[in-house]
C-alpha atoms as a PDB file:
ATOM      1  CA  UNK A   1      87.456 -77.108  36.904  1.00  0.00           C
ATOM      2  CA  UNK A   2      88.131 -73.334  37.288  1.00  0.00           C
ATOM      3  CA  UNK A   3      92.284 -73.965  36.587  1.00  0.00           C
ATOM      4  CA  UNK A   4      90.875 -76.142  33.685  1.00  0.00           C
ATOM      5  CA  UNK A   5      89.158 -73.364  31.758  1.00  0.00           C
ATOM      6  CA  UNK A   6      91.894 -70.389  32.996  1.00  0.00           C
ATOM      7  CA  UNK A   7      94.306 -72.980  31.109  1.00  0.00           C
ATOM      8  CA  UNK A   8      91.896 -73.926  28.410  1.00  0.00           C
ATOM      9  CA  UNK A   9      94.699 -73.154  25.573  1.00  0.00           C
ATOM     10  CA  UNK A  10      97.287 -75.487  26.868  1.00  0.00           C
ATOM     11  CA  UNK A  11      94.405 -78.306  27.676  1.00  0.00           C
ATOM     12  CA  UNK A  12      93.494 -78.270  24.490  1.00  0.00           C
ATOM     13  CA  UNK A  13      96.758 -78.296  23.013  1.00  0.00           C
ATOM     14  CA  UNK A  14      98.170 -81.159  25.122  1.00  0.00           C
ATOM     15  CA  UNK A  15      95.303 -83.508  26.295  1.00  0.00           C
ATOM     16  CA  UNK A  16      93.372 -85.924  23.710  1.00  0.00           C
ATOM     17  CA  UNK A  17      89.814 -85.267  23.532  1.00  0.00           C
ATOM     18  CA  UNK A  18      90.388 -82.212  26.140  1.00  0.00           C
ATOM     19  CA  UNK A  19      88.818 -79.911  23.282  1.00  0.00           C
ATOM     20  CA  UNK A  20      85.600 -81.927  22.545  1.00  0.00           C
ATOM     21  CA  UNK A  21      84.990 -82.389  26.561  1.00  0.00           C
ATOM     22  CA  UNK A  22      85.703 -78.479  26.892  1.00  0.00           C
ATOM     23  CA  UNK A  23      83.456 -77.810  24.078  1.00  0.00           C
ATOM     24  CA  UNK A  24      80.545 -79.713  24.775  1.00  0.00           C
ATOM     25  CA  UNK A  25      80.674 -78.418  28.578  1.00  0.00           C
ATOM     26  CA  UNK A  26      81.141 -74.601  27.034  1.00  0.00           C
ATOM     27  CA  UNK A  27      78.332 -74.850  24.883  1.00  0.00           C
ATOM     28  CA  UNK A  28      75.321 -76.524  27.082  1.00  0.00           C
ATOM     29  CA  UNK A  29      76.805 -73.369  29.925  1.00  0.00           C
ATOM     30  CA  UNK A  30      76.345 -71.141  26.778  1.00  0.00           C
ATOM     31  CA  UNK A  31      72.838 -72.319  26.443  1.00  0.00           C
ATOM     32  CA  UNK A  32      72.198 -72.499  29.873  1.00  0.00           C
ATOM     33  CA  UNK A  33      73.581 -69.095  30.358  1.00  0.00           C
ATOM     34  CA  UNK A  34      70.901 -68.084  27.451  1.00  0.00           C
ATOM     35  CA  UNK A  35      68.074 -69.807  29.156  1.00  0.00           C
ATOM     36  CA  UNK A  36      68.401 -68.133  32.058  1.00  0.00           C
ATOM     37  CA  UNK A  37      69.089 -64.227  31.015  1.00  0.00           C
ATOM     38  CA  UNK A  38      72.664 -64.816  32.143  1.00  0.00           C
ATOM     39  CA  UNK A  39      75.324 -62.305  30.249  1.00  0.00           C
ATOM     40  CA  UNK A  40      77.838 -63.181  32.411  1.00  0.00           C
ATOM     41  CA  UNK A  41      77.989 -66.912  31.814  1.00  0.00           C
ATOM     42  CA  UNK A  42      77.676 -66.359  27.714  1.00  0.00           C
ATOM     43  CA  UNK A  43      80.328 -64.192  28.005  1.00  0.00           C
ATOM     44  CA  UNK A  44      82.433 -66.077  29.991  1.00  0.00           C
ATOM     45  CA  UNK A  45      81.622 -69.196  28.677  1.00  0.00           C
ATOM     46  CA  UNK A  46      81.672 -67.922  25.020  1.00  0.00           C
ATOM     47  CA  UNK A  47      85.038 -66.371  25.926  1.00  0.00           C
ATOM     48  CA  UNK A  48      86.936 -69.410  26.483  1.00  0.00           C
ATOM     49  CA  UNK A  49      85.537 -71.797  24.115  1.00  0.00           C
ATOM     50  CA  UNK A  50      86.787 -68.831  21.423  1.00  0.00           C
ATOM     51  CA  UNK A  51      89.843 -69.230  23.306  1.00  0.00           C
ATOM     52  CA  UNK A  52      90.046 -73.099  23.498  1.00  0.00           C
ATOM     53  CA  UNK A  53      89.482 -72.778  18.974  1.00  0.00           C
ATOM     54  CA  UNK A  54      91.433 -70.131  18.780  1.00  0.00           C
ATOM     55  CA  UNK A  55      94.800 -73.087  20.456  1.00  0.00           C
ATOM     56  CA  UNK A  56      93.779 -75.501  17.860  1.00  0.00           C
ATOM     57  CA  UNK A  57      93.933 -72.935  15.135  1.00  0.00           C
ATOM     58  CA  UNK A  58      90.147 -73.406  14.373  1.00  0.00           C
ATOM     59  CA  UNK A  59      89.694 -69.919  13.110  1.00  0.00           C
ATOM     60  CA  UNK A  60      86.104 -69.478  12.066  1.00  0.00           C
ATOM     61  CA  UNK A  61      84.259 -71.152  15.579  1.00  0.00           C
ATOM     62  CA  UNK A  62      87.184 -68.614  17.575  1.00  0.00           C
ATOM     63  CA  UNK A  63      85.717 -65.387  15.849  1.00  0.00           C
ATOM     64  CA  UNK A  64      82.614 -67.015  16.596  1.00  0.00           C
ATOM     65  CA  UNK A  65      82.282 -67.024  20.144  1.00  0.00           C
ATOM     66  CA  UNK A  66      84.782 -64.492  20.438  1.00  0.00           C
ATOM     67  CA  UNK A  67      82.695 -62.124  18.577  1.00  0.00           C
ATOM     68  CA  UNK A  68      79.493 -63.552  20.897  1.00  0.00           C
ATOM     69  CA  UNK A  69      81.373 -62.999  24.373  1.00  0.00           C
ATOM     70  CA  UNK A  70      82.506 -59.362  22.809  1.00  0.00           C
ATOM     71  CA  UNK A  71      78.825 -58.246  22.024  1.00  0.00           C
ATOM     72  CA  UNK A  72      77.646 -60.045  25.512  1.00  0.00           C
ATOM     73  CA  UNK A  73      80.416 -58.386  27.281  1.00  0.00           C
ATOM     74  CA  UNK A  74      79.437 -54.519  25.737  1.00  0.00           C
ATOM     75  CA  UNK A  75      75.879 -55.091  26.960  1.00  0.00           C
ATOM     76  CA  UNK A  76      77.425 -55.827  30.274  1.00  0.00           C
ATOM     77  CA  UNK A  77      79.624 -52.790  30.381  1.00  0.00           C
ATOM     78  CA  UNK A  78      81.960 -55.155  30.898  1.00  0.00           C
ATOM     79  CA  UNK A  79      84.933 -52.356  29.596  1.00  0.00           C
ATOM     80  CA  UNK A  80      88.307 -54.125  30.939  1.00  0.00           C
ATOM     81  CA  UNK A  81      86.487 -58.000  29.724  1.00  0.00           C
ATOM     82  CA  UNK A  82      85.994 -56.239  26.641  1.00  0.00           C
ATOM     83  CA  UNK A  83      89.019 -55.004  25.866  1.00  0.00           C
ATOM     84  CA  UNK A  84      90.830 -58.574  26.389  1.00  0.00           C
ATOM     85  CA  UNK A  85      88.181 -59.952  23.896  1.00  0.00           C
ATOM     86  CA  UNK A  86      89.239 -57.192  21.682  1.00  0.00           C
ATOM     87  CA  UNK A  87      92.597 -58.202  21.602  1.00  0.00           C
ATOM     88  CA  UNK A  88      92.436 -61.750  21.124  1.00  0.00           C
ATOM     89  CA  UNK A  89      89.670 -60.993  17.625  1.00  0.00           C
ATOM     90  CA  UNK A  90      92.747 -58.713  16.266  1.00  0.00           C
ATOM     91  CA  UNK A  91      95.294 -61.835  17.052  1.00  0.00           C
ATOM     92  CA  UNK A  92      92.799 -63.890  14.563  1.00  0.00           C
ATOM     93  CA  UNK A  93      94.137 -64.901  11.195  1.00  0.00           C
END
């Protein structure tokens, strides 16, 4: 599962249905992650479900959670997580 998600753009690029699986799986750890007071798995999870839109060129839901794992990240302190983040919102049409 962990090389899934590092290589969520190319999954979700190249493998029917990948996206929907990755999304659904993203979003309940999202809520989980809420649930539970957990920054770091909203930010992580939030991070590369942005990423995962951002491959099938789904603009609005990537600034989405790419915008929610920035602001989860900055609580953190999370400075070098935050800057990625950072870059990928400025890559967003």
């Amino acid at each position: 599962l962990t090389s899934i998600i590092k290589n969520i753009g190319f999954v979700a690029r190249n493998v029917p249905n990948a996206l929907k699986k990755a999304e659904q799986f993203l979003v309940k750890t999202i809520e989980n992650g809420k649930n539970v007071g957990s920054n770091f798995l909203v930010s992580h999870a939030s991070y590369d479900l942005g990423l995962a839109y951002k491959a099938k060129r789904k603009w609005k839901e990537a600034r989405e959670y790419l915008s929610l794992s920035k602001e989860t990240f900055k609580l953190m302190g999370a400075d070098v997580n935050l800057k990625k983040v950072q870059d990928q919102l400025r890559t967003l049409r």
